[in-house]
PDB file of N, CA and C in Angstrom:
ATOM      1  N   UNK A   1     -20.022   6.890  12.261  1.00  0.00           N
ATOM      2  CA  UNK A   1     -19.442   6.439  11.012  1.00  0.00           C
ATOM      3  C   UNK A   1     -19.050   4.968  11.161  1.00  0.00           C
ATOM      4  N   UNK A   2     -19.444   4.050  10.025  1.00  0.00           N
ATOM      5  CA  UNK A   2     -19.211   2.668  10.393  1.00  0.00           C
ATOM      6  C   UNK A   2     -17.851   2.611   9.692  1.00  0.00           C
ATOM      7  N   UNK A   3     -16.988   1.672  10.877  1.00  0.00           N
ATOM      8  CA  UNK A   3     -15.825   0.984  10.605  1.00  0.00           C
ATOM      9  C   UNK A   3     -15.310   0.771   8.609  1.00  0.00           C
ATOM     10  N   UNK A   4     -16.276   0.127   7.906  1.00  0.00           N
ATOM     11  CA  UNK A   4     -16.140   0.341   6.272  1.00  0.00           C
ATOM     12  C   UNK A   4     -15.919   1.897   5.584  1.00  0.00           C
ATOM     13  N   UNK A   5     -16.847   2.479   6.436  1.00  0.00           N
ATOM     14  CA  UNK A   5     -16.746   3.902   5.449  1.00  0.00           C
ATOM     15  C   UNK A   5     -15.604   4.970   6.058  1.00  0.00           C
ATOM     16  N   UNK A   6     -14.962   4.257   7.057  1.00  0.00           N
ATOM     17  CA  UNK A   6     -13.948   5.301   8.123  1.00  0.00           C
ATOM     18  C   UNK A   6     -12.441   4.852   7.248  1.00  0.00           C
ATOM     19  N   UNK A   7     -12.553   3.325   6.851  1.00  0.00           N
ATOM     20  CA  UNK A   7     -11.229   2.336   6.276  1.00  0.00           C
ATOM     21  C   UNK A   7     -11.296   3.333   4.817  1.00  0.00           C
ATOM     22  N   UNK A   8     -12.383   3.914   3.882  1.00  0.00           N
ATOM     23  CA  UNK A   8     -12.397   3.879   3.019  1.00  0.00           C
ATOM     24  C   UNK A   8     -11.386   5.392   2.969  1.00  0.00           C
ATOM     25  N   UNK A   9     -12.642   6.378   4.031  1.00  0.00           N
ATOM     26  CA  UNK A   9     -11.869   7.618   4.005  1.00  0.00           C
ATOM     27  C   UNK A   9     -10.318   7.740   4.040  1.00  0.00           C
ATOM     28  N   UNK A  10      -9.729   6.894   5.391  1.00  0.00           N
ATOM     29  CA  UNK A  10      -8.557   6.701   5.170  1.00  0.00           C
ATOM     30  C   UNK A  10      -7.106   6.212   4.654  1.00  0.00           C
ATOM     31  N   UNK A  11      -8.151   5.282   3.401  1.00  0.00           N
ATOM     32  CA  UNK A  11      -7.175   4.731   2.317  1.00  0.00           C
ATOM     33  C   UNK A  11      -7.586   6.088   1.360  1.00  0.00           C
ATOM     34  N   UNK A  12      -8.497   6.702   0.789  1.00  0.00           N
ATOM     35  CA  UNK A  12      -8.445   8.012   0.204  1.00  0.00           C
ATOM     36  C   UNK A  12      -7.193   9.078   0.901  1.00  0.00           C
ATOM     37  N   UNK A  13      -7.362   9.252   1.929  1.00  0.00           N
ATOM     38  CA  UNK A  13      -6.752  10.651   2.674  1.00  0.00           C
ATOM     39  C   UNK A  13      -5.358  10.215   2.339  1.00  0.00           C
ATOM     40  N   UNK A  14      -4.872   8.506   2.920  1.00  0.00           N
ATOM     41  CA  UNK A  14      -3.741   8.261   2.589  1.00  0.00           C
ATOM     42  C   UNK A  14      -2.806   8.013   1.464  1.00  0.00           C
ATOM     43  N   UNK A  15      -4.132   7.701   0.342  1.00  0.00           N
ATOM     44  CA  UNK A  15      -3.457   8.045  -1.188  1.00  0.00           C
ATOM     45  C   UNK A  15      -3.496   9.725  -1.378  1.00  0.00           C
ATOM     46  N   UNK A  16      -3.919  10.184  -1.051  1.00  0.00           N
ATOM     47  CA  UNK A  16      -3.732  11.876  -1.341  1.00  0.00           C
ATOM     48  C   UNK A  16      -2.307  12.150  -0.899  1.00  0.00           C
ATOM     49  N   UNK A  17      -2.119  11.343   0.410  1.00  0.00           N
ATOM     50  CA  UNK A  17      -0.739  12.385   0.958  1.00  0.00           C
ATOM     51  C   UNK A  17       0.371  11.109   0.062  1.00  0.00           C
ATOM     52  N   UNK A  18       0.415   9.913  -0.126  1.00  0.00           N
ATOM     53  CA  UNK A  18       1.054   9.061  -1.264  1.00  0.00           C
ATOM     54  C   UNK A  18       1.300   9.917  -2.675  1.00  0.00           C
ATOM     55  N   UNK A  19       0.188  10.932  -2.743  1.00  0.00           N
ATOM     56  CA  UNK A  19       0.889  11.121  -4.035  1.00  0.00           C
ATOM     57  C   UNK A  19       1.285  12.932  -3.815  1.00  0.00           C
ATOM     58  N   UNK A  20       1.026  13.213  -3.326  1.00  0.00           N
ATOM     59  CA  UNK A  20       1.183  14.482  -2.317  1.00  0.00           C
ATOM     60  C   UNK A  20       3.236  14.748  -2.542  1.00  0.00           C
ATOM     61  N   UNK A  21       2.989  13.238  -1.425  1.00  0.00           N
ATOM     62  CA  UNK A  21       4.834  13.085  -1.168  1.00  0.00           C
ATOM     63  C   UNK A  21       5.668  12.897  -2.405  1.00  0.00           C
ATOM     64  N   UNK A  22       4.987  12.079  -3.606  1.00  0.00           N
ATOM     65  CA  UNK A  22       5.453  11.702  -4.734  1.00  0.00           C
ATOM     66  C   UNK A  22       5.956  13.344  -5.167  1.00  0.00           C
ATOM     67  N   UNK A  23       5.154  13.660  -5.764  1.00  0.00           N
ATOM     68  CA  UNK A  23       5.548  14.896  -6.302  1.00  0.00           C
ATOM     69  C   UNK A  23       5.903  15.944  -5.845  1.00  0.00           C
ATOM     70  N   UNK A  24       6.084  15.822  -4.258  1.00  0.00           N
ATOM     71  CA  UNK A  24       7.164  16.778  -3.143  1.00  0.00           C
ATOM     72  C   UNK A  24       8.635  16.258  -3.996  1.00  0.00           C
ATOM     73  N   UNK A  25       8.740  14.721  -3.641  1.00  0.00           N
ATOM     74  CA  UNK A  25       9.707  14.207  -3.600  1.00  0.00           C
ATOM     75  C   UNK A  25      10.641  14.330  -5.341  1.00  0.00           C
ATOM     76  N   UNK A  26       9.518  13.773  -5.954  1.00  0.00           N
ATOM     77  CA  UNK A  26      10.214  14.426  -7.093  1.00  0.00           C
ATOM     78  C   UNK A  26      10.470  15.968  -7.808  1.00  0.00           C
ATOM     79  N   UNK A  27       9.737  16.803  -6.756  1.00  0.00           N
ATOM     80  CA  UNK A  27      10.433  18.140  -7.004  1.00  0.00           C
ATOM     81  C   UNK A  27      11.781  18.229  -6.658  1.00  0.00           C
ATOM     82  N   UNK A  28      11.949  17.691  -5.176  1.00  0.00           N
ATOM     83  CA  UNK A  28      13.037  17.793  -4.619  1.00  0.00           C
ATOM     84  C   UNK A  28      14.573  16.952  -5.354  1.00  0.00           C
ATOM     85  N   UNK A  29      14.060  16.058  -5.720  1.00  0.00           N
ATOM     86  CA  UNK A  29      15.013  15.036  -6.574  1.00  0.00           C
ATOM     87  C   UNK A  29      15.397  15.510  -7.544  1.00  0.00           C
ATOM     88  N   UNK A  30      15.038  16.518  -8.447  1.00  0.00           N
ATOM     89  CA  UNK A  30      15.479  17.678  -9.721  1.00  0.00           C
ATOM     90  C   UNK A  30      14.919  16.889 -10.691  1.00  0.00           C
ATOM     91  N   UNK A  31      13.470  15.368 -10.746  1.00  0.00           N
ATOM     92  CA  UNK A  31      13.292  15.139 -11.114  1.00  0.00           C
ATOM     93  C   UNK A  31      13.061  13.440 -11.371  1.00  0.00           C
ATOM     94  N   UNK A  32      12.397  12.899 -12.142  1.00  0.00           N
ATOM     95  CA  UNK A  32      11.832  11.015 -12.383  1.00  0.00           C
ATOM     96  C   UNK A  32      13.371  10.661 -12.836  1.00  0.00           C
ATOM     97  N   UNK A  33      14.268  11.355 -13.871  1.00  0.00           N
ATOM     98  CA  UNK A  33      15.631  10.471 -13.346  1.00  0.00           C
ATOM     99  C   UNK A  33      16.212  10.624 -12.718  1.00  0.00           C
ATOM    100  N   UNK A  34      16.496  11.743 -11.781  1.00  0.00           N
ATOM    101  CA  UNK A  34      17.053  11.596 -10.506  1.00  0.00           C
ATOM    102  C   UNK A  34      16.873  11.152  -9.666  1.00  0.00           C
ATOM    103  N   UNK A  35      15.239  10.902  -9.364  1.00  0.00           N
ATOM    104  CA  UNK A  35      14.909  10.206  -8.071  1.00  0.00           C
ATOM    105  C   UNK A  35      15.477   8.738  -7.565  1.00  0.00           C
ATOM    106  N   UNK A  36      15.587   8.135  -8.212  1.00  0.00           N
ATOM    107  CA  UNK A  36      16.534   6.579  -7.956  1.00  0.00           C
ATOM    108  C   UNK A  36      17.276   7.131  -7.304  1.00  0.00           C
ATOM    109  N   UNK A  37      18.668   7.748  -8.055  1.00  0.00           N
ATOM    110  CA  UNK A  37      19.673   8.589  -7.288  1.00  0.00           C
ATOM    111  C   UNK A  37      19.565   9.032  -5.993  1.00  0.00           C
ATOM    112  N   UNK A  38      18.572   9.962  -6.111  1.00  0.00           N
ATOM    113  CA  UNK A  38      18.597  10.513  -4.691  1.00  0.00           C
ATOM    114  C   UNK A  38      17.309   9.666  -3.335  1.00  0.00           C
ATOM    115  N   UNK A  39      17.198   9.208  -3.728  1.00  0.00           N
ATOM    116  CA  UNK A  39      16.769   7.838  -2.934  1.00  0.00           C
ATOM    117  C   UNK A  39      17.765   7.205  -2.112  1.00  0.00           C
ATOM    118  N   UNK A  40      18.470   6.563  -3.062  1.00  0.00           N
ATOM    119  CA  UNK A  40      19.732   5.550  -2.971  1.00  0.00           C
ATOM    120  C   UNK A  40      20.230   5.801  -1.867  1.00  0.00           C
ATOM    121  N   UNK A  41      20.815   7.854  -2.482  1.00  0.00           N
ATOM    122  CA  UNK A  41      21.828   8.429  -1.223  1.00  0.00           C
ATOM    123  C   UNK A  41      21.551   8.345  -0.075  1.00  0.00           C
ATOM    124  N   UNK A  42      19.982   8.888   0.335  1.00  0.00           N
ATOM    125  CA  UNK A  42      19.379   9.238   1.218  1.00  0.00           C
ATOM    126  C   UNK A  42      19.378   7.912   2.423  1.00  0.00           C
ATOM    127  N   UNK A  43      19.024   6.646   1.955  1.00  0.00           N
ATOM    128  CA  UNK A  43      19.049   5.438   2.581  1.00  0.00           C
ATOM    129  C   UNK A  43      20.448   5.878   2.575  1.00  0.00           C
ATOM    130  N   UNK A  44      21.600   5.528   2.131  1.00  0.00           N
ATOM    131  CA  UNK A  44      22.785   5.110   2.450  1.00  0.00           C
ATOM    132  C   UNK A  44      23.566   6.292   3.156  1.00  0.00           C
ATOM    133  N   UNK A  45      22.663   7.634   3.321  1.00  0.00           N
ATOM    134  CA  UNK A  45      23.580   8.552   3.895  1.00  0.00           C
ATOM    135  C   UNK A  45      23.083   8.494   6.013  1.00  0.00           C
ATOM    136  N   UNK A  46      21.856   7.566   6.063  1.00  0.00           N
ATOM    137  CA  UNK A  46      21.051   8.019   7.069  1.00  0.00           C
ATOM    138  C   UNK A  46      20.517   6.203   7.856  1.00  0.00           C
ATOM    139  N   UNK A  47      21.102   5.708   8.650  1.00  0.00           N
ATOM    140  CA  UNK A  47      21.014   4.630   9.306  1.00  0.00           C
ATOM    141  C   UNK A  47      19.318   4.410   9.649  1.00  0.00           C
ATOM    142  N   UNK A  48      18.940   4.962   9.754  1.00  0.00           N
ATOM    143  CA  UNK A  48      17.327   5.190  10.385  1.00  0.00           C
ATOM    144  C   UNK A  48      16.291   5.331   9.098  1.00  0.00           C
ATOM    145  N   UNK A  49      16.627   5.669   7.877  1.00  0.00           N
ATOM    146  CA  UNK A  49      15.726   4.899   6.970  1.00  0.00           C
ATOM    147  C   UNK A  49      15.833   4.419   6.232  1.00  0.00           C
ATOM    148  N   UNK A  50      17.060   3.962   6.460  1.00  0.00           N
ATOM    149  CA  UNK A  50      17.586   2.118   6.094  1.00  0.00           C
ATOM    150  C   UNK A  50      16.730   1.452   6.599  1.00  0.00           C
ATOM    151  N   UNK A  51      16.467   1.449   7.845  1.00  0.00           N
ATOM    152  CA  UNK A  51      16.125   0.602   9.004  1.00  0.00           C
ATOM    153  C   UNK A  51      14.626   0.546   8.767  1.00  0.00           C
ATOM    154  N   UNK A  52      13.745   1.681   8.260  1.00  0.00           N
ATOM    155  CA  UNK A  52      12.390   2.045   8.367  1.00  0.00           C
ATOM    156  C   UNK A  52      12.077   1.614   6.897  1.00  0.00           C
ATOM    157  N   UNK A  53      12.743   1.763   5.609  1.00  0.00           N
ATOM    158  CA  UNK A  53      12.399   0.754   4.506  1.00  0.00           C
ATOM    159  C   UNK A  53      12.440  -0.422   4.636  1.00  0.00           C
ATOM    160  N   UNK A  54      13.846  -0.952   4.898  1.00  0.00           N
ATOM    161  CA  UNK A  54      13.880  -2.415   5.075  1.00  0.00           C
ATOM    162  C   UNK A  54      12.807  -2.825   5.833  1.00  0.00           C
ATOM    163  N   UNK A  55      12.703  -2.385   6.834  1.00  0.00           N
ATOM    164  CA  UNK A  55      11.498  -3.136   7.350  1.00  0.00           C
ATOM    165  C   UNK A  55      10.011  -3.269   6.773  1.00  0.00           C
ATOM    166  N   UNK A  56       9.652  -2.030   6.456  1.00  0.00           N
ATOM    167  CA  UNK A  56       8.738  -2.026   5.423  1.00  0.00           C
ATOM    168  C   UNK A  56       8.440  -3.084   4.620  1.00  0.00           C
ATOM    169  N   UNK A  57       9.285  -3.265   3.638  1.00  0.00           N
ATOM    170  CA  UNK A  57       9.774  -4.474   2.522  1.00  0.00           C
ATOM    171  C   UNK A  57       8.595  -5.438   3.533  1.00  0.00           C
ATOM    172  N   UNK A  58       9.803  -5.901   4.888  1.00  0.00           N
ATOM    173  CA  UNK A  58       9.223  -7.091   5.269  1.00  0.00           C
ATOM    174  C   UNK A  58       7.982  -7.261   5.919  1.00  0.00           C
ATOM    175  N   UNK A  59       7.380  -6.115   5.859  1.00  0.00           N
ATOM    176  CA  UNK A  59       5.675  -6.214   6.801  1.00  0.00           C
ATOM    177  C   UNK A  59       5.031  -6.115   5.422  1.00  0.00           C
ATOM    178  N   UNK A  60       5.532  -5.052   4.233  1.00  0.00           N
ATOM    179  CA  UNK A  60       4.477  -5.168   3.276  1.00  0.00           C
ATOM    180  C   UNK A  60       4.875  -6.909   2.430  1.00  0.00           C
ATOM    181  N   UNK A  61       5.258  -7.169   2.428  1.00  0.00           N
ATOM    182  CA  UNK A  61       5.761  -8.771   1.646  1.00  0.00           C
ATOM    183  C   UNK A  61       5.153  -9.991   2.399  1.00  0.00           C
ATOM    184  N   UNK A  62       5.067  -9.351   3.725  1.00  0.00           N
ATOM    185  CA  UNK A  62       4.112 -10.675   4.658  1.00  0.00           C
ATOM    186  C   UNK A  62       2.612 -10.264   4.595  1.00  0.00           C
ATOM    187  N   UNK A  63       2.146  -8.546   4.494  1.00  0.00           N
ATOM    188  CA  UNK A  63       1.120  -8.348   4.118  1.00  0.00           C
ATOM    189  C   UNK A  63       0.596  -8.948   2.938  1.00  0.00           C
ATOM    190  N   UNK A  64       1.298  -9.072   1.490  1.00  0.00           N
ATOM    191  CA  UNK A  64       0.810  -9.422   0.561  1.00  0.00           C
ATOM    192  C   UNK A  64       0.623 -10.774   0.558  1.00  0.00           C
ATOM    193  N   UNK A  65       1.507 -10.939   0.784  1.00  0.00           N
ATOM    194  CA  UNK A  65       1.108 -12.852   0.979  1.00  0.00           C
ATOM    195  C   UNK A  65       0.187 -13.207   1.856  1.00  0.00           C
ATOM    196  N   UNK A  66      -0.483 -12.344   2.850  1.00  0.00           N
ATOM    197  CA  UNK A  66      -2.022 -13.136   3.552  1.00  0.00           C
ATOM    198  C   UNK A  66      -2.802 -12.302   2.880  1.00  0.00           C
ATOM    199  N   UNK A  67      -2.801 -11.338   2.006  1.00  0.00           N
ATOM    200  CA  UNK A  67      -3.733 -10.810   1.174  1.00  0.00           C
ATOM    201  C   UNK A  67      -4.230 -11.855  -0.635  1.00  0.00           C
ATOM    202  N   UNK A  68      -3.239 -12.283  -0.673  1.00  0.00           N
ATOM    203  CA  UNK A  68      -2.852 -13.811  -1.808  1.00  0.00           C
ATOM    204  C   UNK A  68      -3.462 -14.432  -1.008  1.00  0.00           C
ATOM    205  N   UNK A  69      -3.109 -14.821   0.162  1.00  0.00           N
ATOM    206  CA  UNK A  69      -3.706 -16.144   0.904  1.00  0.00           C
ATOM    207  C   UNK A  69      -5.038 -15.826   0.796  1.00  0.00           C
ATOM    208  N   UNK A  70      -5.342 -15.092   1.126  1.00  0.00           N
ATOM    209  CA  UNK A  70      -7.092 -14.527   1.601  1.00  0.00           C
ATOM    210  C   UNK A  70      -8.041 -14.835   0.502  1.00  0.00           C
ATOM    211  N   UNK A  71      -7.207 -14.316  -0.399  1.00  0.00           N
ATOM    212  CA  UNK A  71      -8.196 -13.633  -1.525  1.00  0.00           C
ATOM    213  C   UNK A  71      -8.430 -15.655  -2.497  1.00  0.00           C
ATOM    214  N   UNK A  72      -7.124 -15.848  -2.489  1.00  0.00           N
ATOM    215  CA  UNK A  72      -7.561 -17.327  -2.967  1.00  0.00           C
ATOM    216  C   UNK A  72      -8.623 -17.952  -2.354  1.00  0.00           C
ATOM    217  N   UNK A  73      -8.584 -17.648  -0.651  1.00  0.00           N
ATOM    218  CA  UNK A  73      -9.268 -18.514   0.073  1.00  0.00           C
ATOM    219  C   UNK A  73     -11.018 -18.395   0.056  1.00  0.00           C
ATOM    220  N   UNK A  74     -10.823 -17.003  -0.459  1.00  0.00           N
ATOM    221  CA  UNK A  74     -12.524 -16.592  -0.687  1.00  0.00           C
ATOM    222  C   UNK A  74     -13.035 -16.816  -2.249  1.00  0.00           C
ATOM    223  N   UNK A  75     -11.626 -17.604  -3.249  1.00  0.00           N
ATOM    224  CA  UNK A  75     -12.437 -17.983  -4.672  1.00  0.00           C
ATOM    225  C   UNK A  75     -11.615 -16.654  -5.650  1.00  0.00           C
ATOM    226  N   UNK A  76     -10.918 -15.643  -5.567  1.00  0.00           N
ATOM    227  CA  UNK A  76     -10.382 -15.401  -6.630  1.00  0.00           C
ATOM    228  C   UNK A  76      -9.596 -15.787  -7.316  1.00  0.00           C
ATOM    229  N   UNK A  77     -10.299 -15.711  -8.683  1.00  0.00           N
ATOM    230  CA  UNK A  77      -9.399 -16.173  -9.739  1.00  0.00           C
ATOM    231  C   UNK A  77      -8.021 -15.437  -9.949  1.00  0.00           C
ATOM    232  N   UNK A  78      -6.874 -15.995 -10.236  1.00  0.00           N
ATOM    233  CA  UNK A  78      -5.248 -15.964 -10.816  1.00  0.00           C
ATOM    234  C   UNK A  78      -5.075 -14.457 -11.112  1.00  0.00           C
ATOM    235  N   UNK A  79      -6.164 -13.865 -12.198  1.00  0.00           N
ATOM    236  CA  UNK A  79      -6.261 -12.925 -12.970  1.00  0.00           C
ATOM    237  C   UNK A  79      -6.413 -11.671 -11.454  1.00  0.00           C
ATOM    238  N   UNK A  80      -7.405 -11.895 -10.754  1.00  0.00           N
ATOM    239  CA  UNK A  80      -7.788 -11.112  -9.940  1.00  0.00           C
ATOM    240  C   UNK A  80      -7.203 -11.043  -9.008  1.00  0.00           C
ATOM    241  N   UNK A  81      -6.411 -12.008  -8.295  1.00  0.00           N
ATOM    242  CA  UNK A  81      -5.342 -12.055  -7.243  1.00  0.00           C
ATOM    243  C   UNK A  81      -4.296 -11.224  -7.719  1.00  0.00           C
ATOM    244  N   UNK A  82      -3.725 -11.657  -9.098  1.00  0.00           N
ATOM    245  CA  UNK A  82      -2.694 -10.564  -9.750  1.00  0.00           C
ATOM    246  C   UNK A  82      -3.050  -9.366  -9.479  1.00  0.00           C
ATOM    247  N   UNK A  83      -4.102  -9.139 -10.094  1.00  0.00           N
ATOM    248  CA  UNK A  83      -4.743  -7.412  -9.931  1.00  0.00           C
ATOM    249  C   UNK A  83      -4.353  -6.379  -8.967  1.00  0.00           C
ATOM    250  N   UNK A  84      -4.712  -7.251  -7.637  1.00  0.00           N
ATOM    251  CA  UNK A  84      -5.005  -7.150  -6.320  1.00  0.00           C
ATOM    252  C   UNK A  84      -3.081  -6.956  -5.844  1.00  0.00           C
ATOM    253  N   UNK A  85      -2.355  -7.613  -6.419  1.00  0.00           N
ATOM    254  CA  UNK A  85      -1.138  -7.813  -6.097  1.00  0.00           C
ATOM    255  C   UNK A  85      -0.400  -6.315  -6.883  1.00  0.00           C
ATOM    256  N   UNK A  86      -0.866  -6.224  -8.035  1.00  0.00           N
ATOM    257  CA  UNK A  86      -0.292  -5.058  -8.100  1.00  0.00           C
ATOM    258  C   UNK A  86      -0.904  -3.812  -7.446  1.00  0.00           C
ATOM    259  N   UNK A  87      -1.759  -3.375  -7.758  1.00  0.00           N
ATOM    260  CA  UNK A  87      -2.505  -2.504  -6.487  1.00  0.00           C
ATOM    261  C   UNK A  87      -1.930  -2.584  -5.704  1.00  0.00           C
ATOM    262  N   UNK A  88      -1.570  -3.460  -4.851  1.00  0.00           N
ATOM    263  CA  UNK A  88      -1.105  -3.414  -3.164  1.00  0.00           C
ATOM    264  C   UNK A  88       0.484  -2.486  -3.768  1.00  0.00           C
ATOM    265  N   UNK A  89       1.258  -3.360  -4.835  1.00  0.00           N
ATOM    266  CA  UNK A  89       2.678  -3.344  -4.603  1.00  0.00           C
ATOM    267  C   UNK A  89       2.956  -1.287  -5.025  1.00  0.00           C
ATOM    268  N   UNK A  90       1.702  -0.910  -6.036  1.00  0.00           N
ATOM    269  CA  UNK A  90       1.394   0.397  -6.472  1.00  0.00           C
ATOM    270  C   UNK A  90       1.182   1.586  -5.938  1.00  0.00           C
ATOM    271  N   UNK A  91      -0.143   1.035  -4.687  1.00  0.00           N
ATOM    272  CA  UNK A  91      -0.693   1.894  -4.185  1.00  0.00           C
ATOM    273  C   UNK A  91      -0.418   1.519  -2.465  1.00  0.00           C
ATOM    274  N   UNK A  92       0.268   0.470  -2.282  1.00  0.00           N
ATOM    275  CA  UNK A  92       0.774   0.226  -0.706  1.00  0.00           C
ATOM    276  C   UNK A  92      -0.850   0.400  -0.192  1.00  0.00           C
ATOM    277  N   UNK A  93      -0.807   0.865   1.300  1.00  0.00           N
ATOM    278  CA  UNK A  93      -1.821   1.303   2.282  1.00  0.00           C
ATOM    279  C   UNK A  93      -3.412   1.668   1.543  1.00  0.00           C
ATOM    280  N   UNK A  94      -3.352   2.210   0.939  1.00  0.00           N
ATOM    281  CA  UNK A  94      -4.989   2.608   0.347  1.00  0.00           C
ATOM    282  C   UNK A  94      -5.124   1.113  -0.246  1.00  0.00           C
ATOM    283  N   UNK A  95      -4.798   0.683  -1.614  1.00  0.00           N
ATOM    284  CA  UNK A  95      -5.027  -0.826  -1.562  1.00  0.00           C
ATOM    285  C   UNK A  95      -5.186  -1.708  -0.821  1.00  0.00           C
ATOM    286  N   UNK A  96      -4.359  -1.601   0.592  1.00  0.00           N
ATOM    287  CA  UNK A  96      -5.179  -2.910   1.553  1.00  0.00           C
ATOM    288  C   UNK A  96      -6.123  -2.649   2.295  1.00  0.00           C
ATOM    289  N   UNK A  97      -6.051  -1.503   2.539  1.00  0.00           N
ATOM    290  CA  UNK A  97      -7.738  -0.818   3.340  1.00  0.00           C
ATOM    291  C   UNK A  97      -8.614  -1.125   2.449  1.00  0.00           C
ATOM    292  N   UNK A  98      -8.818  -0.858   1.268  1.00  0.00           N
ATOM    293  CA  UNK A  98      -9.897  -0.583   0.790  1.00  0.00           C
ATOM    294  C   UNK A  98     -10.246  -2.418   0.171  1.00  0.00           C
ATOM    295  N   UNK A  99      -9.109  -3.047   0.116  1.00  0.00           N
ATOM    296  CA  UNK A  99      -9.143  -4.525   0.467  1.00  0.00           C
ATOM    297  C   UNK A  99     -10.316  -5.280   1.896  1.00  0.00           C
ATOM    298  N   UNK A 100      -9.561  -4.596   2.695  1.00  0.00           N
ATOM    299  CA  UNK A 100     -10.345  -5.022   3.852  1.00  0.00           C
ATOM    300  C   UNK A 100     -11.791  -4.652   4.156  1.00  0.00           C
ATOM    301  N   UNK A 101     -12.149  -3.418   3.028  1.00  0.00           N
ATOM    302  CA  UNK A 101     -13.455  -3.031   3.375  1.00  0.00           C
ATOM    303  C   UNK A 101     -14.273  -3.637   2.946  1.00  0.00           C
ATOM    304  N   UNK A 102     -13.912  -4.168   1.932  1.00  0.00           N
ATOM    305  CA  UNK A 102     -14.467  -5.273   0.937  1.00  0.00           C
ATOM    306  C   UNK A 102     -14.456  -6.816   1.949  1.00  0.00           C
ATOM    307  N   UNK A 103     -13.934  -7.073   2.513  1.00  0.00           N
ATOM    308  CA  UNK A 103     -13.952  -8.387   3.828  1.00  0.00           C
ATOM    309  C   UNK A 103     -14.387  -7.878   5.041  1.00  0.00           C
ATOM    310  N   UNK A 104     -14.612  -6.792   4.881  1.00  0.00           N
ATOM    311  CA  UNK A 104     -15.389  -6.659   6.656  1.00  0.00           C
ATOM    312  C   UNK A 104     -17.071  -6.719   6.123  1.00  0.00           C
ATOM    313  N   UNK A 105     -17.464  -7.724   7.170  1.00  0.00           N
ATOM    314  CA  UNK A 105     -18.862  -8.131   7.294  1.00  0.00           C
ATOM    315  C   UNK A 105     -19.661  -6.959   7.611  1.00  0.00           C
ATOM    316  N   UNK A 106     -20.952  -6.554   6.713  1.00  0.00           N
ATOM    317  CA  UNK A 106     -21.118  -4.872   6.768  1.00  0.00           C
ATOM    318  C   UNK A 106     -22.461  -5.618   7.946  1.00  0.00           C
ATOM    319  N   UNK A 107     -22.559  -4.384   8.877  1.00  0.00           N
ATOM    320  CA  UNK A 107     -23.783  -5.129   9.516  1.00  0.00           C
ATOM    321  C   UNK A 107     -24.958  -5.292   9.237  1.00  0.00           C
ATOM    322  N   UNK A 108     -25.135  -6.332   9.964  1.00  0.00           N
ATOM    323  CA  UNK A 108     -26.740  -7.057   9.600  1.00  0.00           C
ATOM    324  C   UNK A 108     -26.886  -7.778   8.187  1.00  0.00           C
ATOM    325  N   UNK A 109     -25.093  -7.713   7.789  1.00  0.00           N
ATOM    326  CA  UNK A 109     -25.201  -8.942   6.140  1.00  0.00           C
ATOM    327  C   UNK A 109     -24.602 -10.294   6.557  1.00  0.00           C
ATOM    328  N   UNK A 110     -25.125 -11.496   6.024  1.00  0.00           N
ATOM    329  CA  UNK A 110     -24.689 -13.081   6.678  1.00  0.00           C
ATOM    330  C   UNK A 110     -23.548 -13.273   5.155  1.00  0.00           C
ATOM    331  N   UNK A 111     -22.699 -12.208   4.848  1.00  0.00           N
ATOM    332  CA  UNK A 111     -22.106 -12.278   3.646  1.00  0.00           C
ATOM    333  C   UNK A 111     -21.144 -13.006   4.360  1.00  0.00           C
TER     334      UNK A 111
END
């Protein structure tokens, strides 16, 4: 299996369990207005995923910005960088894989 079609499977598999957790999570939350709520608590009741969001924030926020960088650098237009920016901020992990599959040189192409 080449490296492109392995990135692809696993931005699929990983939006499955993304939305998998979504609607675990909002079962568990008693619901879309509770979930803020019980979010909130959860960070503020538990030192350790304080620690594992926050950080997040800062790897996905440096991710997006060399994904901006990139994508300017190869000629997308404003419109399409936006695009690309929400996707990432939407769909996290499956959006930048399937980003990168699109920039990995497929073999034997001088793309």
């Amino acid at each position: 299996m080449s490296y492109r079609r392995l990135l692809l499977v696993l931005a699929f598999a990983f939006l499955v369990w993304e939305l998998i957790a979504v609607i675990l999570w909002l079962r568990q939350s008693g619901g879309l207005p509770h979930a803020p709520g019980h979010f909130w608590r959860a960070l503020r009741s538990d030192w350790m995923a304080l620690l594992v969001v926050s950080d997040h924030i800062v790897v996905a926020g440096t991710v997006l910005i060399a994904l901006w960088i990139d994508a300017r650098r190869v000629g997308w237009r404003l419109s399409r960088r936006l695009g690309l920016g929400v996707a990432f901020i939407a769909l996290g992990s499956p959006a930048m894989l399937a980003y990168l599959v699109w920039r990995l040189k497929p073999v034997g192409s001088d793309r």
